[in-house]
Protein backbone atom coordinates (compact mmCIF):
# COMPACT_ATOMS: atom_id res chain seq x y z
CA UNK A 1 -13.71 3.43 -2.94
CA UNK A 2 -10.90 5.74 -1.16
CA UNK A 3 -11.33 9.33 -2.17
CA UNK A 4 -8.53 10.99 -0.71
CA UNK A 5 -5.84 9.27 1.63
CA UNK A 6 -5.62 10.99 4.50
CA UNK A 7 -2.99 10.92 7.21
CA UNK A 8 -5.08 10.13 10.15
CA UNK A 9 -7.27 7.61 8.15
CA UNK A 10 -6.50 3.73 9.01
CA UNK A 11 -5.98 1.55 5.62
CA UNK A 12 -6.26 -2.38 4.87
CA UNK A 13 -4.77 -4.53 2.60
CA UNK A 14 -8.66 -5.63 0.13
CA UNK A 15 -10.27 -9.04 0.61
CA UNK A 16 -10.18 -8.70 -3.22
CA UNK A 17 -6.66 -9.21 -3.65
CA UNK A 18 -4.06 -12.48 -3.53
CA UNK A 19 -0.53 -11.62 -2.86
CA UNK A 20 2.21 -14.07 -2.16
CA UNK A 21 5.66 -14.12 -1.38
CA UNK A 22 8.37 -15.39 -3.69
CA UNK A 23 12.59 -15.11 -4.52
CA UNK A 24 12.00 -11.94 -1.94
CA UNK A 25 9.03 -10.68 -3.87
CA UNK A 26 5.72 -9.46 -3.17
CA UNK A 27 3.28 -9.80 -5.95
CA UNK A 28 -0.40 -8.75 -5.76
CA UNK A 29 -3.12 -10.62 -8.16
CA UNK A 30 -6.99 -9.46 -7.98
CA UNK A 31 -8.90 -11.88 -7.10
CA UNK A 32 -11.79 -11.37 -9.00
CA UNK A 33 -12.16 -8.90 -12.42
CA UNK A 34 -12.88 -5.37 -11.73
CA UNK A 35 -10.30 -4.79 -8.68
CA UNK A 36 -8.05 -3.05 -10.55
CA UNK A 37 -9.80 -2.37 -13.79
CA UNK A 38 -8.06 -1.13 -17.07
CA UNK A 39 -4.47 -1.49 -14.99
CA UNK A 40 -2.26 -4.34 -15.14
CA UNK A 41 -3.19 -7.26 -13.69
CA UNK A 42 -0.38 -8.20 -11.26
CA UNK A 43 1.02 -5.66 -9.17
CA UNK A 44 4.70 -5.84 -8.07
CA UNK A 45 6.68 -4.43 -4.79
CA UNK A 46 9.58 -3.02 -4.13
CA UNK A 47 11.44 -3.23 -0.35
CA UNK A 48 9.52 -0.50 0.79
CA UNK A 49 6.42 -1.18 -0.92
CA UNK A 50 6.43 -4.74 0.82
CA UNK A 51 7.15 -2.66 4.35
CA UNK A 52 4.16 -0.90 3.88
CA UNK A 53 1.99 -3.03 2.30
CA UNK A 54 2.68 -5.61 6.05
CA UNK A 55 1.66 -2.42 7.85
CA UNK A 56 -1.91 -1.62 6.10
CA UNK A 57 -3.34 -4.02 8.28
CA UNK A 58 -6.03 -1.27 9.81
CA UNK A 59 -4.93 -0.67 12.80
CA UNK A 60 -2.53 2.00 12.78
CA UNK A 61 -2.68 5.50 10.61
CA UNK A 62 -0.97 6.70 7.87
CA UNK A 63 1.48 8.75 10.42
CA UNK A 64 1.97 5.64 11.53
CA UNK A 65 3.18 3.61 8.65
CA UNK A 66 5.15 6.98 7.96
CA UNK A 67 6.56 7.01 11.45
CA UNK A 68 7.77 2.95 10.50
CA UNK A 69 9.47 3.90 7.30
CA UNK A 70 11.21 6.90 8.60
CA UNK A 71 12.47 4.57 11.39
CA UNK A 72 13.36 1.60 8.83
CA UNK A 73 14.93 4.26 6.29
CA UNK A 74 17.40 6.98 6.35
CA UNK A 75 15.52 9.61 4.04
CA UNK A 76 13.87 13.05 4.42
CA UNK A 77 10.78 12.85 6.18
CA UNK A 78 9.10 14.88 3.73
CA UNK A 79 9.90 12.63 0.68
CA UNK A 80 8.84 9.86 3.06
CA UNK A 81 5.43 11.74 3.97
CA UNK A 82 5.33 12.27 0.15
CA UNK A 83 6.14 8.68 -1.19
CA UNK A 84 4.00 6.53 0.93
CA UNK A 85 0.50 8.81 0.13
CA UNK A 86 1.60 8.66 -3.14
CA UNK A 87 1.88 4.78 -2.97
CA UNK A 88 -1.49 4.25 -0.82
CA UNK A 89 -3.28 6.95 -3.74
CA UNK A 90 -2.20 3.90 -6.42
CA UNK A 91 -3.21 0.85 -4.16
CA UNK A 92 -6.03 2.68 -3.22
CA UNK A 93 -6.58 3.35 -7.33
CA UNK A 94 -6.26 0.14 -8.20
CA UNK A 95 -8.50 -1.13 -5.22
CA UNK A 96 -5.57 -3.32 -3.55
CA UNK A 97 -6.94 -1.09 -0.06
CA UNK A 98 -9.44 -0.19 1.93
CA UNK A 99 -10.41 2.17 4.42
């Protein structure tokens, strides 16, 4: 289980985990009891939840997948920096990542 998300560490979406694409939406399901226990069950993302969720493929950092969504976005790079640890801490909560 992910700790701490930090910024040089390289994150993938779990083997646990279904998610599918449909209307535009991303939806995640556990595949098996226990992935994301005593949360809700299905897991839901926004536009750039689904841009960073297609990045956590393991290959590239977390400066990395910030450096995407600054260049996909017009917002502060701080809020960026702050929003997408603070959406990798919940996937990584509900065990939707690894590292």
């Amino acid at each position: 289980m992910i700790r701490e998300i930090k910024h040089n560490g390289k994150y993938r979406r779990s083997e646990d985990v279904v998610f599918k694409e449909a209307a535009g939406e991303v939806i995640i399901v556990p595949a098996h009891r226990g992935v994301s226990a005593g949360e809700d069950v299905l897991f839901s993302l926004t536009d750039s939840g689904k841009l960073i969720w297609s990045l956590l493929d393991g290959t590239r950092t977390v400066e990395q997948v910030i450096d995407q969504v600054l260049a996909h976005y017009e917002a502060p790079q701080d809020d960026v920096k702050h929003d997408v640890v603070a959406f990798l801490e919940e996937l990584a909560v509900r065990g939707l990542i690894t590292g």
